[in-house]
N, C-alpha and C. Protein backbone atom coordinates (compact mmCIF):
# COMPACT_ATOMS: atom_id res chain seq x y z
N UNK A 1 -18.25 8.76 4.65
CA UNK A 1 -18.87 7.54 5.12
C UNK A 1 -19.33 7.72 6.56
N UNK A 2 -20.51 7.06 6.80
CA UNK A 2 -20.55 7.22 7.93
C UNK A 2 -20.43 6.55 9.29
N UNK A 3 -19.43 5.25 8.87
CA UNK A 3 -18.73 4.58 9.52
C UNK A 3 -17.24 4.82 9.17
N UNK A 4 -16.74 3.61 10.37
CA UNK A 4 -14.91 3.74 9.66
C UNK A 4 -14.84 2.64 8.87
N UNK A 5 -14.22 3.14 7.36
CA UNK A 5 -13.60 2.41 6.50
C UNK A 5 -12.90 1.03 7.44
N UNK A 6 -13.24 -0.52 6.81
CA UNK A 6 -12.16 -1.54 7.35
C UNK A 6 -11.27 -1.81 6.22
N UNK A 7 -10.26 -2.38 6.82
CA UNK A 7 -9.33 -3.08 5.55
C UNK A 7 -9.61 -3.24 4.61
N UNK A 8 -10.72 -4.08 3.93
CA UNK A 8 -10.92 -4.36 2.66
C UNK A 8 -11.40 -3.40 1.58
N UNK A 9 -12.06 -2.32 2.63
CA UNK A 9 -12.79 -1.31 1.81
C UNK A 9 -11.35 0.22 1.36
N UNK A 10 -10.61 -0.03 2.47
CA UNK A 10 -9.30 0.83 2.12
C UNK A 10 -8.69 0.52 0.85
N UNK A 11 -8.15 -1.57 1.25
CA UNK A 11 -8.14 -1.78 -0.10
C UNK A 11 -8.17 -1.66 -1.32
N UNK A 12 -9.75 -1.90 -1.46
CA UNK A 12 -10.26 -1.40 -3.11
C UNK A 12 -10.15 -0.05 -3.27
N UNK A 13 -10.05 0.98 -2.32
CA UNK A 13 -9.84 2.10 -2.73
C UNK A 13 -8.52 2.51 -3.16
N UNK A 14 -7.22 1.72 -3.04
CA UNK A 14 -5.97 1.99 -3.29
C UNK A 14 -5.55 1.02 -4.06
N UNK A 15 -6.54 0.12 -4.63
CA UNK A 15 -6.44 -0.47 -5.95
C UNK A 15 -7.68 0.34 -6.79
N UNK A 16 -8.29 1.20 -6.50
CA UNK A 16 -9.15 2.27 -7.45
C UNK A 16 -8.01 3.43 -8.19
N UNK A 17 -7.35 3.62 -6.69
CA UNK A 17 -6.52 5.09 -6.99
C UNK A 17 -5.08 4.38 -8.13
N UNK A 18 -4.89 2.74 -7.82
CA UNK A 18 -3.69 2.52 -8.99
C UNK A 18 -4.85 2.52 -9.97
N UNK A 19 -5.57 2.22 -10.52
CA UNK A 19 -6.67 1.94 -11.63
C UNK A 19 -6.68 3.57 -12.23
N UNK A 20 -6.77 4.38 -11.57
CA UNK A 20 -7.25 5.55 -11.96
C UNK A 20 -5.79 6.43 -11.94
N UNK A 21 -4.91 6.41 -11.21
CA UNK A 21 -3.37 6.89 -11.43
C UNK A 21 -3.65 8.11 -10.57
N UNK A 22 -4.26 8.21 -9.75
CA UNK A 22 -4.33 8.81 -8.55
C UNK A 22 -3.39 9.06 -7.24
N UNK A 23 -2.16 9.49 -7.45
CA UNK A 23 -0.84 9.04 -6.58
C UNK A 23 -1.08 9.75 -5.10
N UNK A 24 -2.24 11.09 -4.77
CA UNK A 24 -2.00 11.95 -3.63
C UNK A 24 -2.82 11.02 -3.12
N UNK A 25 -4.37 10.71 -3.31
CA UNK A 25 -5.55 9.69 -2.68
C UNK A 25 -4.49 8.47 -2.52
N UNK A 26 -3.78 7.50 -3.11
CA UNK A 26 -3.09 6.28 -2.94
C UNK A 26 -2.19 6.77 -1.73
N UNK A 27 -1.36 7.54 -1.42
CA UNK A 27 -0.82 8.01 -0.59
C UNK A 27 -1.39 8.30 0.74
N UNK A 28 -2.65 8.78 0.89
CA UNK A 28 -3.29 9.18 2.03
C UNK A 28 -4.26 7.57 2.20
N UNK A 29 -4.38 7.02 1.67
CA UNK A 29 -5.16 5.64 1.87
C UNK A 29 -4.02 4.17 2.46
N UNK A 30 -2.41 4.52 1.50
CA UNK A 30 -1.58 3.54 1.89
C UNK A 30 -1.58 4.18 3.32
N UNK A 31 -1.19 5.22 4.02
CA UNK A 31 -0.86 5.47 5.33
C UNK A 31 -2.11 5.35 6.16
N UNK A 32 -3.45 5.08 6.10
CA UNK A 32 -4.46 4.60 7.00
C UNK A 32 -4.69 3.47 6.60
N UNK A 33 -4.12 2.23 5.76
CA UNK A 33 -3.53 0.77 6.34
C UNK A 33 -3.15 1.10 6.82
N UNK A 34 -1.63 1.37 6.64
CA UNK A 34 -0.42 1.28 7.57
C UNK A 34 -1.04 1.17 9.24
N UNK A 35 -1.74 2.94 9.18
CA UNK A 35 -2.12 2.81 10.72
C UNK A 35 -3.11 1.41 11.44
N UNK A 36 -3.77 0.40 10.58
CA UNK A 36 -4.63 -0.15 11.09
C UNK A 36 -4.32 -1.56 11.04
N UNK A 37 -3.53 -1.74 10.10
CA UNK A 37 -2.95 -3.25 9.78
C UNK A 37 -1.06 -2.86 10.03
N UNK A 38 -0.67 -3.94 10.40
CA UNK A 38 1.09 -4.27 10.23
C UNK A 38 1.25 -4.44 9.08
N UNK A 39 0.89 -6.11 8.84
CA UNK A 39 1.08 -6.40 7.47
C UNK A 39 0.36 -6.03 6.30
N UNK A 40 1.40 -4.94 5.92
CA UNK A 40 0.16 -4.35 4.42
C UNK A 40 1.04 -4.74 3.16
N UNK A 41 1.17 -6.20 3.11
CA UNK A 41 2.48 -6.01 1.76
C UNK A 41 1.31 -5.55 0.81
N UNK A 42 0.51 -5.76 0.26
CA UNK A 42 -0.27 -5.64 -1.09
C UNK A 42 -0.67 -3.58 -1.03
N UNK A 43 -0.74 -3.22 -0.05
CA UNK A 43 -0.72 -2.05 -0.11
C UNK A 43 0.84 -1.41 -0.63
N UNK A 44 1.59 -1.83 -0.60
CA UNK A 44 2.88 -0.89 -1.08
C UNK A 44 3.46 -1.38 -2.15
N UNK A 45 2.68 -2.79 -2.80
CA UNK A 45 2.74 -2.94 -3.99
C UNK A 45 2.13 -2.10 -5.25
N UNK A 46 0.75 -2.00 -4.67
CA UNK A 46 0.19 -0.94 -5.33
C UNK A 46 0.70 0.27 -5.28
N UNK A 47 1.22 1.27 -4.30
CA UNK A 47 1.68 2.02 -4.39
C UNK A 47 3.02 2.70 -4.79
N UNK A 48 3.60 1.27 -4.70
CA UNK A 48 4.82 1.59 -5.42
C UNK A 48 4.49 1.39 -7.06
N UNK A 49 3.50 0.59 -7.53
CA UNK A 49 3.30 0.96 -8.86
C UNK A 49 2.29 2.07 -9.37
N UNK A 50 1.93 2.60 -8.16
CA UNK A 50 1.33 3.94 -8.83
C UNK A 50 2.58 5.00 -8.99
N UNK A 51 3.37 4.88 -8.36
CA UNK A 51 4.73 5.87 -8.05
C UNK A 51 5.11 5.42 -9.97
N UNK A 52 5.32 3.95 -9.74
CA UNK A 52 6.15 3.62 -11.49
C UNK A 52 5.30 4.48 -12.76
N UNK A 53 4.05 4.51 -12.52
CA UNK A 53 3.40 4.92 -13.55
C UNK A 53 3.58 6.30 -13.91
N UNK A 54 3.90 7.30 -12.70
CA UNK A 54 3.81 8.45 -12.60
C UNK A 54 5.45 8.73 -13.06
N UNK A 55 6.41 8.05 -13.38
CA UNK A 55 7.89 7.60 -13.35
C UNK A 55 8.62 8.42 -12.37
N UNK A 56 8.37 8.44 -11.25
CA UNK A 56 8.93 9.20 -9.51
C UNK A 56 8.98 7.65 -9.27
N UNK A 57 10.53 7.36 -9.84
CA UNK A 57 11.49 6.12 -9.23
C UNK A 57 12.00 6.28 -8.07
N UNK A 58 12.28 7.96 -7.62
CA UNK A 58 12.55 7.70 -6.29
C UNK A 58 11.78 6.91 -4.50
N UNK A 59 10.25 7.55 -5.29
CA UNK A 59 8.77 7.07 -4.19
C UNK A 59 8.73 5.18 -4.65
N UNK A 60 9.74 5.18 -5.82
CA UNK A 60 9.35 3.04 -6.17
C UNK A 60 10.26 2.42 -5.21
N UNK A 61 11.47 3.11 -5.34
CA UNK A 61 12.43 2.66 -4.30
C UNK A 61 12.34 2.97 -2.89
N UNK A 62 11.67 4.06 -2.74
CA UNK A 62 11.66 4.55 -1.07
C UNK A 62 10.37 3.53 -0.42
N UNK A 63 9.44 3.29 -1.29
CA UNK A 63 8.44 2.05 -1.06
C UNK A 63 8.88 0.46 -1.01
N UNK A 64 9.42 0.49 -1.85
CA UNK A 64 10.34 -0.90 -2.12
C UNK A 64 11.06 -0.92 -0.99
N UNK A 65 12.32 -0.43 -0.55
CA UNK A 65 13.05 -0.65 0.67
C UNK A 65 12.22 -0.81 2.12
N UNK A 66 11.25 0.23 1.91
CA UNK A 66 10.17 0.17 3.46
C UNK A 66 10.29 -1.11 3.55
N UNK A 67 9.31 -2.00 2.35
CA UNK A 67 8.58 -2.86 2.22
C UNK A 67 9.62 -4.32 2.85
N UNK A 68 10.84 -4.10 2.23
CA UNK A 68 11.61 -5.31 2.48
C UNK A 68 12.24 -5.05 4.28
N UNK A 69 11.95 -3.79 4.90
CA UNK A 69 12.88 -3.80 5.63
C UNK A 69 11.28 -4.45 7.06
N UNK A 70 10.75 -3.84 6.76
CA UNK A 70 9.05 -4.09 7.72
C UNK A 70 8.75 -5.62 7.13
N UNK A 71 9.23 -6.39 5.90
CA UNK A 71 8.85 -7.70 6.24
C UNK A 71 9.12 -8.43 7.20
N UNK A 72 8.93 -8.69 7.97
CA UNK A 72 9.35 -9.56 9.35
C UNK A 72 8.33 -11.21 9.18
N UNK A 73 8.22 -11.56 8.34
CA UNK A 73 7.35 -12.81 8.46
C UNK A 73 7.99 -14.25 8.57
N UNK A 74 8.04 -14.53 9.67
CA UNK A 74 8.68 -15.83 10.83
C UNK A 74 9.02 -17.16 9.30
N UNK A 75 10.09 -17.90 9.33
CA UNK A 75 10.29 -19.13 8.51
C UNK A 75 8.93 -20.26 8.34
N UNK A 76 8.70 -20.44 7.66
CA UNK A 76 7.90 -21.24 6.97
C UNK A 76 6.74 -20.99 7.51
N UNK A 77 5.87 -20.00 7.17
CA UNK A 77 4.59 -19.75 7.95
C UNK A 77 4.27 -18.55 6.84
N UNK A 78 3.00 -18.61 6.32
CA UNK A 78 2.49 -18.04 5.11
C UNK A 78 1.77 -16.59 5.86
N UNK A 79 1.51 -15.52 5.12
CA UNK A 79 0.79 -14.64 5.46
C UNK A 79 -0.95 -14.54 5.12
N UNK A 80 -1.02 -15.66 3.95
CA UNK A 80 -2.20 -16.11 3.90
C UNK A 80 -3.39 -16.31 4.46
C-alpha cells in the first residue's frame, strides 16, 4: 500500500485472515493494532478464534488471559 494501513483497514484484514484460517498474517496484523490502538478487544477475539480453529488451545488461552488482564475499562462507561 502506499499509505499506512488505519484501524479499520487492519481490521478487515484480521477478520479476512479468521475467514480464510490464516493464523501467521492474523498474528502479524493483531500486533500492528496492538501497536496503534490500546483498546483492541475485537482484535484478540478474532485471533484467539483463529488459534481455536487451528486447535493450538495453548495461543486461545495465552490470548484470552492477555485480553482479560489489558482490559482496564473504567465502571460504567462503554467502549462504544
Amino acid at each position: 500500500m502506499p499509505m499506512k494501513p488505519k484501524l479499520a483497514i487492519l481490521g478487515a484484514l484480521l477478520s479476512a485472515c479468521r475467514a480464510q484460517n490464516d493464523l501467521e498474517l492474523g498474528e502479524l496484523v493483531a500486533k500492528k493494532i496492538e501497536s496503534l490502538c490500546q483498546c483492541k478487544g475485537g482484535a484478540d477475539v478474532l485471533l484467539s478464534s483463529i488459534y481455536a480453529d487451528q486447535q493450538r488451545w495453548h495461543g486461545v488461552v495465552s490470548v484470552r488471559e492477555a485480553a482479560r488482564k489489558d482490559a482496564n475499562k473504567p465502571p460504567a462507561q462503554s467502549w462504544i
